[in-house]
Protein backbone atom coordinates (compact mmCIF):
# COMPACT_ATOMS: atom_id res chain seq x y z
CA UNK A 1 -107.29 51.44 50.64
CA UNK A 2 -105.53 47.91 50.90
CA UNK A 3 -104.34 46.48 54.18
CA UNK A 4 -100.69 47.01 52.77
CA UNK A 5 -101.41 50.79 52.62
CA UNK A 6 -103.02 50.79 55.86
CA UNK A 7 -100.39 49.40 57.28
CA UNK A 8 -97.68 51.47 55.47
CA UNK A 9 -99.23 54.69 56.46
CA UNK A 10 -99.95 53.98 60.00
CA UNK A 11 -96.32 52.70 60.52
CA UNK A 12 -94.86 56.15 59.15
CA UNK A 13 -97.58 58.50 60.62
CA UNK A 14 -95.97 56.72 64.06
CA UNK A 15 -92.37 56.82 63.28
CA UNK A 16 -92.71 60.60 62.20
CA UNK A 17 -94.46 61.15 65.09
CA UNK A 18 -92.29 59.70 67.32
CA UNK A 19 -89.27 61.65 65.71
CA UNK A 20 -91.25 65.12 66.41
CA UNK A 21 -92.48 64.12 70.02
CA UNK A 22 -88.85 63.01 70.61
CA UNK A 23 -87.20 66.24 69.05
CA UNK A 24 -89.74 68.72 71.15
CA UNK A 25 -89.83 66.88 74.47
CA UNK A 26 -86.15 67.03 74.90
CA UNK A 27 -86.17 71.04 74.50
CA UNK A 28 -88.62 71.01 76.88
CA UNK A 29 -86.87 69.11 79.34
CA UNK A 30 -83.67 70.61 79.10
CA UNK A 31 -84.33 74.13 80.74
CA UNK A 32 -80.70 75.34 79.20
CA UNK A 33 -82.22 74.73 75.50
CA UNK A 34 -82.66 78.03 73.03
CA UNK A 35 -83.02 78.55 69.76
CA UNK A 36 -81.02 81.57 69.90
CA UNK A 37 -78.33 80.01 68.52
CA UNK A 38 -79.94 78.71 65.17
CA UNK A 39 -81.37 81.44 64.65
CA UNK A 40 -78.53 84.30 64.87
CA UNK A 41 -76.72 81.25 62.44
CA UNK A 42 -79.09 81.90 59.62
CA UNK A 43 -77.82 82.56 56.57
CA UNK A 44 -80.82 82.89 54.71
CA UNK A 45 -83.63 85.77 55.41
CA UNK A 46 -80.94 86.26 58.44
CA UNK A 47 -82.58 89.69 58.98
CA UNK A 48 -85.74 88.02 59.72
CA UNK A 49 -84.54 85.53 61.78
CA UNK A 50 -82.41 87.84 63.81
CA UNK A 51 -85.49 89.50 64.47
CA UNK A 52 -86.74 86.16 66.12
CA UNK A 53 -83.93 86.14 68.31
CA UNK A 54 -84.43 89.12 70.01
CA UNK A 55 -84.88 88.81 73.98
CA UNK A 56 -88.58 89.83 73.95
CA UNK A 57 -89.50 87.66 70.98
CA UNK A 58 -87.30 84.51 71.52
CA UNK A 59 -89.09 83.35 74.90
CA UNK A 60 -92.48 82.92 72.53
CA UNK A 61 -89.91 81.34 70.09
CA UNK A 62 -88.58 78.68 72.38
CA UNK A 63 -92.22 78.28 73.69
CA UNK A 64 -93.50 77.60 69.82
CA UNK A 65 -91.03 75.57 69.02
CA UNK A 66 -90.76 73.33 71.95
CA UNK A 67 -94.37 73.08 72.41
CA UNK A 68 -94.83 72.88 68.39
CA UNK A 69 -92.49 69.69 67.94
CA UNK A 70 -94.12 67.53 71.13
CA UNK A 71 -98.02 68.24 70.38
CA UNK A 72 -97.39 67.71 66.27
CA UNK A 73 -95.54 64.45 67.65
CA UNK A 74 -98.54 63.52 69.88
CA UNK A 75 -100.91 64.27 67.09
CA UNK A 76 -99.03 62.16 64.57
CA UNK A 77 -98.72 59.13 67.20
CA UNK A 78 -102.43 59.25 68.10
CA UNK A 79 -103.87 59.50 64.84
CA UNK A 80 -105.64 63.15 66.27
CA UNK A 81 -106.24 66.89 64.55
CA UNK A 82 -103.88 65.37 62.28
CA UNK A 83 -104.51 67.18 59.14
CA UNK A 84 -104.44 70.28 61.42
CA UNK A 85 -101.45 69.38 63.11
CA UNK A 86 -99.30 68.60 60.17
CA UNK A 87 -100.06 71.72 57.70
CA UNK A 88 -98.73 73.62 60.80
CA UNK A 89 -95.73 71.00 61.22
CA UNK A 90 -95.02 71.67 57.61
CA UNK A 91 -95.27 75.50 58.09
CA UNK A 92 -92.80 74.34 61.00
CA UNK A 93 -90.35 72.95 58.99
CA UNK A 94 -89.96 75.47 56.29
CA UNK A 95 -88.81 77.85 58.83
CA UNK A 96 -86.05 75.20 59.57
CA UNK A 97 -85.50 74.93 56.44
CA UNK A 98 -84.44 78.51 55.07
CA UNK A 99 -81.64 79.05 58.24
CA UNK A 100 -79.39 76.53 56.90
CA UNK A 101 -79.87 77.02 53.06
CA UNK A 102 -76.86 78.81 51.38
CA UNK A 103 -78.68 78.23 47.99
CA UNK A 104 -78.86 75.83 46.36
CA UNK A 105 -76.23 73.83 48.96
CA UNK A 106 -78.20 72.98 52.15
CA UNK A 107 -75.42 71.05 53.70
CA UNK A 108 -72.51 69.71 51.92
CA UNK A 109 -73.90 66.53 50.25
CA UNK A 110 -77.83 68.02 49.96
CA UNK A 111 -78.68 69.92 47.25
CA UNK A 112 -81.82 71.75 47.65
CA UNK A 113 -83.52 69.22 49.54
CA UNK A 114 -82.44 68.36 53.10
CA UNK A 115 -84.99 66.17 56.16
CA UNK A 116 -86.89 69.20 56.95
CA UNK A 117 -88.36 69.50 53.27
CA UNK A 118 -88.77 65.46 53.41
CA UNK A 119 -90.70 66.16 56.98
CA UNK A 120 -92.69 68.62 55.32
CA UNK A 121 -93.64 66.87 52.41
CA UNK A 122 -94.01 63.53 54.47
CA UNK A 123 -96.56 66.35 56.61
CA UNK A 124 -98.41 67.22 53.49
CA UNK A 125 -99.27 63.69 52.30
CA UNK A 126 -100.80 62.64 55.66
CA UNK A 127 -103.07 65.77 55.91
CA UNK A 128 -103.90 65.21 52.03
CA UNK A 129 -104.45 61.76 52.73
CA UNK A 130 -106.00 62.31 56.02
CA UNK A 131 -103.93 59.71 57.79
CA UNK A 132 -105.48 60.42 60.94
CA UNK A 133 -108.12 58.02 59.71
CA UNK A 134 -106.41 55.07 59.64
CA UNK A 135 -106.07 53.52 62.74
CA UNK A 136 -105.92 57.02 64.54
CA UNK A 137 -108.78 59.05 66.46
CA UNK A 138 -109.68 61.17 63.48
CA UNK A 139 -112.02 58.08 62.35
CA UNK A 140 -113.74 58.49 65.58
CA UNK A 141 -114.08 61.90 65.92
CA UNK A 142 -115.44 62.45 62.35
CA UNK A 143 -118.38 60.19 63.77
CA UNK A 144 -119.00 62.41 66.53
CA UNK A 145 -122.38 64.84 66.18
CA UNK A 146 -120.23 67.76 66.14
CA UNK A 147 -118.60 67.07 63.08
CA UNK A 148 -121.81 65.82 61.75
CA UNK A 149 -123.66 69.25 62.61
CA UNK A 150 -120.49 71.38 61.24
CA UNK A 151 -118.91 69.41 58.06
CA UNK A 152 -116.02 71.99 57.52
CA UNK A 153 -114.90 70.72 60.99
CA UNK A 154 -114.93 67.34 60.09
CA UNK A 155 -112.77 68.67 57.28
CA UNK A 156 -110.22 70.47 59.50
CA UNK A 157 -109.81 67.51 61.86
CA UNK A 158 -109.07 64.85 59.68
């Protein structure tokens, strides 16, 4: 891998990072913040997502998705579990995705394709790149005996 590519990757493994950290560590601040709202709005699979919204479920909900968005964030920045972290963050943003799709409009100018399917794609490429590597703690934990002892670990992390 070139410098340029190095470089390139690192940069957005950081930036999408900091866009998930920033997204999940302002619904956990704000103590008023539910996804209740998005998801009674669904208008795709809205039985589905209704049942997500009900009072015993949505608590776990909230938790998973404020939770969900700061650790994937913190994983992306630090260059750690990332391949882990970011098939789950894609997994994550498909179930953004389908609430707001009134197929084949997502919005009014997106077609299809709107930021969480970019996310999620972006997601995919760094854990089938294994962008943790680069610059990030993945390189060094892959080095550690326990990964050397268990390969499929190695695998999982990075």
């Amino acid at each position: 891998m070139t410098l340029f590519s190095k470089v390139s990757l690192f940069l957005l493994r950081l930036a999408t990072g900091w866009l998930m950290f920033y997204a999940g560590i302002t619904k956990v601040l704000n103590p008023q913040w539910s996804a209740a709202g998005y998801l009674n709005n669904a208008k795709t699979f809205t039985g589905f997502y209704q049942w997500l919204a009900q009072p015993d479920i949505l608590p776990v909900i909230n938790f998973i998705n404020e939770w969900g968005l700061t650790l994937l964030g913190i994983s992306l920045i630090f260059g750690m579990f990332v391949r882990l972290s970011s098939i789950l963050g894609a997994a994550l943003m498909l179930l953004y995705y389908f609430p707001v799709l009134e197929f084949p409009m997502i919005a009014p100018h997106s077609y299809i394709v709107d930021d969480h399917i970019i996310n999620a794609l972006v997601l995919i490429f760094f854990a089938a790149y294994k962008a943790g590597r680069v610059w990030g703690f993945d390189a060094w934990c892959v080095r550690l005996p326990l990964c050397a002892r268990y390969p499929r670990t190695r695998d999982m992390i990075g």
